[in-house]
N, C-alpha and C. Protein backbone atom coordinates (compact mmCIF):
# COMPACT_ATOMS: atom_id res chain seq x y z
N UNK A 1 0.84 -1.19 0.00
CA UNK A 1 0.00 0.00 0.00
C UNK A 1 0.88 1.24 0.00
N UNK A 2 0.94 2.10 -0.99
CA UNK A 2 1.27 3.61 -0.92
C UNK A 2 0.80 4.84 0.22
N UNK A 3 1.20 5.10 0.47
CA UNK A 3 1.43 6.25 1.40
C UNK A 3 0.63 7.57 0.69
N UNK A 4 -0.41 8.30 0.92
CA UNK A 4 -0.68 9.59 -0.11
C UNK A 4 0.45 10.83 0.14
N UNK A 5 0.48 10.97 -0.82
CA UNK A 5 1.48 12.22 -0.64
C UNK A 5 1.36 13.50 -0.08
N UNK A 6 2.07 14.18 0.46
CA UNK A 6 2.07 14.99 1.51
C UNK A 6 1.79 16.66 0.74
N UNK A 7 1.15 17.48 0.52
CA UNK A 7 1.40 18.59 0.18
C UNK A 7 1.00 19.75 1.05
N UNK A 8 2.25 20.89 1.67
CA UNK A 8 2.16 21.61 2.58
C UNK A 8 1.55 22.85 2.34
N UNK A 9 0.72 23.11 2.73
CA UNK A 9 0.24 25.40 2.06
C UNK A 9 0.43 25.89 2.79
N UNK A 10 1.27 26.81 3.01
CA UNK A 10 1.21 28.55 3.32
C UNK A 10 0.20 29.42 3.06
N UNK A 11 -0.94 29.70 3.10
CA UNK A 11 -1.17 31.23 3.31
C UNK A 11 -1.67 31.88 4.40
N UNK A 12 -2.21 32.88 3.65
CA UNK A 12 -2.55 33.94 5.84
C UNK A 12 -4.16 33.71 5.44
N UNK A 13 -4.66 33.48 4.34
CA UNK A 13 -6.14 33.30 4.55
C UNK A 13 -6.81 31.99 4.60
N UNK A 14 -7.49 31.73 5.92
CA UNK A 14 -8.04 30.58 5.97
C UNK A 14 -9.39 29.98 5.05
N UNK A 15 -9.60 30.65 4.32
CA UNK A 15 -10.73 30.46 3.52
C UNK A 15 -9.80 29.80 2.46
N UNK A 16 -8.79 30.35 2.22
CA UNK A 16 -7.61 29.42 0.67
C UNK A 16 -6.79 28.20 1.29
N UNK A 17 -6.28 28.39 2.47
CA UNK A 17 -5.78 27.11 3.09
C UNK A 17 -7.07 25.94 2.97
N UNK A 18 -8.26 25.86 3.72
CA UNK A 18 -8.80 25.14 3.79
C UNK A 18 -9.20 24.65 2.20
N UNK A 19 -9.93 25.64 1.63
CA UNK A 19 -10.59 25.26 0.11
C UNK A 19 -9.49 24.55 -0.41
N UNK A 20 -8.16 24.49 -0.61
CA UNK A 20 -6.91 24.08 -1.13
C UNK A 20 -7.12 22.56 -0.69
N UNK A 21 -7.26 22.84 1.05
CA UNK A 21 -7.00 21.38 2.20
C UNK A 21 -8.15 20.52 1.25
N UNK A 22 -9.14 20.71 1.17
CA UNK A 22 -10.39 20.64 1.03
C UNK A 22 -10.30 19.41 -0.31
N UNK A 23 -9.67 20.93 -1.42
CA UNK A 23 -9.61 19.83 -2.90
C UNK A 23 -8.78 18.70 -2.90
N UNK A 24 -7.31 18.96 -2.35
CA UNK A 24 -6.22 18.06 -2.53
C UNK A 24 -6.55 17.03 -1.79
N UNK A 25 -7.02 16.65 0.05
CA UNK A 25 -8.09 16.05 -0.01
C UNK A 25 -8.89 14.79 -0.94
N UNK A 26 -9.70 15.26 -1.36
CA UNK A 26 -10.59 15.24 -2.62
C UNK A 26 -9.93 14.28 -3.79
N UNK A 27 -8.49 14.57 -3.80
CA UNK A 27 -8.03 13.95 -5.15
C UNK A 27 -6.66 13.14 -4.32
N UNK A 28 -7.03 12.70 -3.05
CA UNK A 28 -5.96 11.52 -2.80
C UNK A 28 -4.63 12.07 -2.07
N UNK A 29 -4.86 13.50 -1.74
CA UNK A 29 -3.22 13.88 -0.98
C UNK A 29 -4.08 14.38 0.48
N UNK A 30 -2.55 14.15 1.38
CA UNK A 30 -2.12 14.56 2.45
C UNK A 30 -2.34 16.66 2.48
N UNK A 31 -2.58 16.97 3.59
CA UNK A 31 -1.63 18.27 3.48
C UNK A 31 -1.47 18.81 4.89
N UNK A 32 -0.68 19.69 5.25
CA UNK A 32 -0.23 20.69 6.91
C UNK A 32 -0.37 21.97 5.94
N UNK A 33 -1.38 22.38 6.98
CA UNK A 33 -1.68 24.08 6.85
C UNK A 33 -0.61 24.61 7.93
N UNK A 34 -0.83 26.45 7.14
CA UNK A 34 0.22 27.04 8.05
C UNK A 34 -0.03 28.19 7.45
N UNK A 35 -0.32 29.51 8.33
CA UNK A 35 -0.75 30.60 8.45
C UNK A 35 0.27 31.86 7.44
N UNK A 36 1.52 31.54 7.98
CA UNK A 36 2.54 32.30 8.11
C UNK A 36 3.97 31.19 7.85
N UNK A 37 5.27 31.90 7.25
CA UNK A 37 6.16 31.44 7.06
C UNK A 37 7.03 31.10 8.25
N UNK A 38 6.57 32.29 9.17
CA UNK A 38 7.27 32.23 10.51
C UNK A 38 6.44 30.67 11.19
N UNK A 39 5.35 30.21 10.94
CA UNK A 39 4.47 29.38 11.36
C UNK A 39 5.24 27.90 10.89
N UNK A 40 5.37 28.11 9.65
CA UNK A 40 6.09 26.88 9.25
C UNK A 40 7.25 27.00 9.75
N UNK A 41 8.28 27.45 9.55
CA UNK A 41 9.36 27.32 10.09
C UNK A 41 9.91 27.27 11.44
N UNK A 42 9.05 27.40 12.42
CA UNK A 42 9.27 27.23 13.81
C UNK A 42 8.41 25.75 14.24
N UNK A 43 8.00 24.94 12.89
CA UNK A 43 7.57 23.76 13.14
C UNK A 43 8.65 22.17 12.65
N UNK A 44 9.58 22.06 13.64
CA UNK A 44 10.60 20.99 12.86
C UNK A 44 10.11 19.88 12.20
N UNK A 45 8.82 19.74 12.34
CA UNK A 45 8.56 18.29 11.62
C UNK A 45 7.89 19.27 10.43
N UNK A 46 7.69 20.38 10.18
CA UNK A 46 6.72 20.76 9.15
C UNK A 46 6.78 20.12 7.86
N UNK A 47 8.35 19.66 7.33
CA UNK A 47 8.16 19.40 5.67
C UNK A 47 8.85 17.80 5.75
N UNK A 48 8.15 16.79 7.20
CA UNK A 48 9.07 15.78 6.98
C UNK A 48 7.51 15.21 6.16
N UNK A 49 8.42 14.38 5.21
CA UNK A 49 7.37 13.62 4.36
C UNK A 49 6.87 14.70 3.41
N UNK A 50 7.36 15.45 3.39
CA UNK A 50 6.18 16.21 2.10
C UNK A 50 6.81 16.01 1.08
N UNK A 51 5.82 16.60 -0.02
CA UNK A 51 6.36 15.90 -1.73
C UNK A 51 6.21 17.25 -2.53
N UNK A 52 5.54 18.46 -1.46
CA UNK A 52 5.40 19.57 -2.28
C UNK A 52 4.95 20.49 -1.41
N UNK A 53 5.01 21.95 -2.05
CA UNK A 53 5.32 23.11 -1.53
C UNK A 53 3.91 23.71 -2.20
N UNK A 54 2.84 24.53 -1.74
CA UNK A 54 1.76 25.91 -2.09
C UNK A 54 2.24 27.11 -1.67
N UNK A 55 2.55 28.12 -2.00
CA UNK A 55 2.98 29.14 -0.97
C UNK A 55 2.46 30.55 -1.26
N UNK A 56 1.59 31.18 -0.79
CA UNK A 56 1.04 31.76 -1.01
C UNK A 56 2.13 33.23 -1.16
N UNK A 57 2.29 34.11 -1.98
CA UNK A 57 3.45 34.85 -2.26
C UNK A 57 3.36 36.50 -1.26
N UNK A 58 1.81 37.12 -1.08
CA UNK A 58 2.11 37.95 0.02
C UNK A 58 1.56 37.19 1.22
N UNK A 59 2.32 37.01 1.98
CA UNK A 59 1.65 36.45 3.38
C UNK A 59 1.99 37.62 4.66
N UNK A 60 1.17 37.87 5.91
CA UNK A 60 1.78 38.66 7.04
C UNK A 60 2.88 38.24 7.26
N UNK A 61 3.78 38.65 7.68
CA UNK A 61 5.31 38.53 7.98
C UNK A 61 5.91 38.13 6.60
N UNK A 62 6.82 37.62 6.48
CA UNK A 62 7.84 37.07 5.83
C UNK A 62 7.23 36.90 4.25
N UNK A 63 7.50 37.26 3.34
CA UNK A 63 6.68 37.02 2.18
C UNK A 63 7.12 35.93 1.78
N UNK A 64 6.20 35.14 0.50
CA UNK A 64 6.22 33.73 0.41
C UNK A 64 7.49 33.54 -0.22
N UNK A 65 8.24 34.99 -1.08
CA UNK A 65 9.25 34.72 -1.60
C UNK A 65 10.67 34.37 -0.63
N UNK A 66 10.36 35.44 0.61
CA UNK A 66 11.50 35.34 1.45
C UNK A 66 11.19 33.76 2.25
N UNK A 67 10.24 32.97 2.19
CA UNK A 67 10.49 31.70 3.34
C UNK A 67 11.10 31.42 1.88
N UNK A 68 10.84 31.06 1.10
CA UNK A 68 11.58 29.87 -0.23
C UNK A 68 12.88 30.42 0.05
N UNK A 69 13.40 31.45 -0.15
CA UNK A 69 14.95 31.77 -0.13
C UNK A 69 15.54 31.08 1.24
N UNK A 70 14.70 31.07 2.63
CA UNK A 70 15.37 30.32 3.74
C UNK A 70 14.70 29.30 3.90
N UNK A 71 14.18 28.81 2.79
CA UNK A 71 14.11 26.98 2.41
C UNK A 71 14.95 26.08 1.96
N UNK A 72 15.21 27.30 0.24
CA UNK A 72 16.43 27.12 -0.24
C UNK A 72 18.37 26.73 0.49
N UNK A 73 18.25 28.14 1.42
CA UNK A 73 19.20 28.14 2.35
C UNK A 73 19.52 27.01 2.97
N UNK A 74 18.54 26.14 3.70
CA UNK A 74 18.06 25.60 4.05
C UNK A 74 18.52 23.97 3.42
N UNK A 75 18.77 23.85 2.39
CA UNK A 75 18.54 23.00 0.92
C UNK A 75 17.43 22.05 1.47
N UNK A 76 16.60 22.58 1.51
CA UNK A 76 15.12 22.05 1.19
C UNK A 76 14.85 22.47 -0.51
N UNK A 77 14.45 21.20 -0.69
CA UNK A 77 14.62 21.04 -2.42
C UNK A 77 13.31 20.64 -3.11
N UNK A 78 12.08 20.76 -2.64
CA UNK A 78 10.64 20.52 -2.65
C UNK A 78 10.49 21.27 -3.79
N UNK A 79 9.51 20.86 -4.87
CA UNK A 79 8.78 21.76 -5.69
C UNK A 79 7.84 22.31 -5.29
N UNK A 80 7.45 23.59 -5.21
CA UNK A 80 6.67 24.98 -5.12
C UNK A 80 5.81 24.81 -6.41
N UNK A 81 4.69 25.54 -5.85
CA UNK A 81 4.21 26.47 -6.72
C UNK A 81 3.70 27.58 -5.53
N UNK A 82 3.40 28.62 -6.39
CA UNK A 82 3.62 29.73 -5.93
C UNK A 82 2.12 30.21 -6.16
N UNK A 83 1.39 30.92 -5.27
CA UNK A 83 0.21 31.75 -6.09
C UNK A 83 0.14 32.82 -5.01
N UNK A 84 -0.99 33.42 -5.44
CA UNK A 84 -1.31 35.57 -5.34
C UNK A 84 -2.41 35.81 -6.21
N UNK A 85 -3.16 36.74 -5.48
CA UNK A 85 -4.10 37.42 -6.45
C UNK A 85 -3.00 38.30 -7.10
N UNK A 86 -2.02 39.18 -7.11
CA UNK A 86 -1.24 40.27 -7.26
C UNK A 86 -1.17 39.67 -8.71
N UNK A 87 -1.39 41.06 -9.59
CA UNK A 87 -1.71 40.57 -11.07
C UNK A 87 -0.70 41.25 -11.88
N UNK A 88 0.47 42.04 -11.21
CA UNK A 88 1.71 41.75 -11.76
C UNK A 88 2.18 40.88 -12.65
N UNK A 89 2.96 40.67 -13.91
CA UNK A 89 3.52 40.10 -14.96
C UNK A 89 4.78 39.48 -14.24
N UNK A 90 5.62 40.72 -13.43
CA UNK A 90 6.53 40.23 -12.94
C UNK A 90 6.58 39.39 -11.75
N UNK A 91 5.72 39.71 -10.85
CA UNK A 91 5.97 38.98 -10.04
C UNK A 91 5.55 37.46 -10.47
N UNK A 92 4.81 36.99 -11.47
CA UNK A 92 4.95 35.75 -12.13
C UNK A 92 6.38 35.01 -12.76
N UNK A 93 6.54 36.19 -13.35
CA UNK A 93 8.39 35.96 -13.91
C UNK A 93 9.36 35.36 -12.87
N UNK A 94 8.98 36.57 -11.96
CA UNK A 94 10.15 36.45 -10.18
C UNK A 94 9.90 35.38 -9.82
N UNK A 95 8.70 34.15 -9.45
CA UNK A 95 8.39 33.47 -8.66
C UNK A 95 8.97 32.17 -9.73
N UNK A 96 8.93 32.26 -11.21
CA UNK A 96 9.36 30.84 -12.50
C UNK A 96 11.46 31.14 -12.17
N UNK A 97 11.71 32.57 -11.91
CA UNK A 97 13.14 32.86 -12.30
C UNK A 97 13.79 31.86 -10.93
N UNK A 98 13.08 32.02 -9.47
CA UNK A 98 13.55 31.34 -8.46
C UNK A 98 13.60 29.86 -8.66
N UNK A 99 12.72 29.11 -9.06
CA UNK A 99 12.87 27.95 -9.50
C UNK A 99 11.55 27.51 -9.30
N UNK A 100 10.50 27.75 -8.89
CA UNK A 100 8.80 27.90 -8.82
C UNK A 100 8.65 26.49 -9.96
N UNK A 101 7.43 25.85 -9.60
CA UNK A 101 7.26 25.08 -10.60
C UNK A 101 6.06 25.94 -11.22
N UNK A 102 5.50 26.51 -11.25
CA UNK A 102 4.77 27.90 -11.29
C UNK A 102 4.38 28.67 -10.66
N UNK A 103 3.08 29.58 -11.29
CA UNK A 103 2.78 30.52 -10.77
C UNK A 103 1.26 30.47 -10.74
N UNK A 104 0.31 30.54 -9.81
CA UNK A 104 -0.86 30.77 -10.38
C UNK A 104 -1.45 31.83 -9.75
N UNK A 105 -2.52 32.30 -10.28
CA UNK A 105 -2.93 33.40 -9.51
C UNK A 105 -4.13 33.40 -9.40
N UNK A 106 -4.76 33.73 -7.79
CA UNK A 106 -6.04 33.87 -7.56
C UNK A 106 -7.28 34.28 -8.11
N UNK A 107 -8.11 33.55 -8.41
CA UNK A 107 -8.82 32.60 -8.05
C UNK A 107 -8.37 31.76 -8.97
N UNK A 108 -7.65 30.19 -8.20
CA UNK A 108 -7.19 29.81 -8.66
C UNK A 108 -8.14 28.49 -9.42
N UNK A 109 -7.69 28.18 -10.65
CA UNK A 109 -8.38 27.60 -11.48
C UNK A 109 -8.02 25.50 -10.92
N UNK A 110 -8.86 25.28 -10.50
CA UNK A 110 -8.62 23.88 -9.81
C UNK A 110 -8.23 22.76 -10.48
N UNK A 111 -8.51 23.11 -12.10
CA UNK A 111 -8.03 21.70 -12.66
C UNK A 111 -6.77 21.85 -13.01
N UNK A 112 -6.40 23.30 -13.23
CA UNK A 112 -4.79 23.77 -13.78
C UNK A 112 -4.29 23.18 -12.42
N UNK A 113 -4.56 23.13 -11.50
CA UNK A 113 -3.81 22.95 -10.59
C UNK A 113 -3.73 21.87 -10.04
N UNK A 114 -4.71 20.97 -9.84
CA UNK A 114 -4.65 19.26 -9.60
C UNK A 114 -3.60 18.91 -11.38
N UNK A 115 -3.65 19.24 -12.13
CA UNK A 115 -3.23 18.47 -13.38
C UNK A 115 -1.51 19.04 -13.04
N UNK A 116 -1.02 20.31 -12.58
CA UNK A 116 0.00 20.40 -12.06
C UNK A 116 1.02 19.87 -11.31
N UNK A 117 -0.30 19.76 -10.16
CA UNK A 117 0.62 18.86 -9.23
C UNK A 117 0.85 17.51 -9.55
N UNK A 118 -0.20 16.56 -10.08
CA UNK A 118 0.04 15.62 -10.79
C UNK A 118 1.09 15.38 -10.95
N UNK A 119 1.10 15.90 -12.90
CA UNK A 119 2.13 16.02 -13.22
C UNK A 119 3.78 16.39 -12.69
N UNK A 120 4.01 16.54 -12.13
CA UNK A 120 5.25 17.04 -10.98
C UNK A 120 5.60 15.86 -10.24
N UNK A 121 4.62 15.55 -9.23
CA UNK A 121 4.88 14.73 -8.27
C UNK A 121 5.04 13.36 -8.99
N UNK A 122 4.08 13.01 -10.33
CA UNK A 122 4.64 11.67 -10.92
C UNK A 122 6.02 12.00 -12.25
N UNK A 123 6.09 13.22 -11.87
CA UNK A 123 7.37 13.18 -12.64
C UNK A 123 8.26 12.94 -11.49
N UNK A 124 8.75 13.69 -10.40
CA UNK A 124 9.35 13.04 -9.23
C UNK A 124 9.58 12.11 -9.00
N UNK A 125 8.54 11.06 -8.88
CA UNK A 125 8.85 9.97 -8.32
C UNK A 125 9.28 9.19 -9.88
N UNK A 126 9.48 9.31 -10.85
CA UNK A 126 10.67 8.51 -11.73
C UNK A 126 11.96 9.48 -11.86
N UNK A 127 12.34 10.24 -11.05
CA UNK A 127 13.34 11.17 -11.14
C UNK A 127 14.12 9.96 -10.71
């Protein structure tokens, strides 16, 4: 028997953590909510077992870009995706240039995003 896979979210609004918890859920994964970056990171078990990263890009405190940089630091090596309502061009660019497996942006479209992660996590596991 397989294990479901673990996928962690970041954001500060509980209405997108849960709806997120909710779908992934729904289609066979694991997940640990977490408010804040400072939230995750003061949790040592936060990313044991996980297979993937949500991170919501403005969060209170620490923005989603600055926890990835002290993830990175970190060499925590998880694929991200990244989302924001913020309808910036660049900050889509900024979040693919860090190494993001994308970008999506609020309101986020649910099948782009189950077919995402999918894709990723069964590319992973023949890495």
């Amino acid at each position: 028997m397989t294990l479901p896979q673990h996928i962690v979210i970041v954001d500060d609004e509980r209405s997108v953590r849960n709806g997120l918890s909710n779908l992934l859920h729904s289609d066979g994964y694991t997940t640990s909510l977490y408010e804040s970056g400072e939230e995750l990171l003061c949790d040592d078990k936060a990313l044991t077992g996980a297979a993937m990263l949500i991170i919501d890009v403005r969060l209170k405190g620490m923005s989603g870009f600055e926890l990835f940089a002290i993830l990175q630091q970190q060499s925590v090596t998880l694929p991200v995706i990244f989302i924001s309502a913020e309808q910036e061009e660049a900050v889509q660019w900024y979040a693919i240039a860090l190494g993001a497996v994308t970008f999506l942006r609020k309101p986020i479209d649910v099948d782009t995003l189950l077919t995402i992660i999918r894709n990723e996590l069964s590319h992973g596991e023949t890495r």
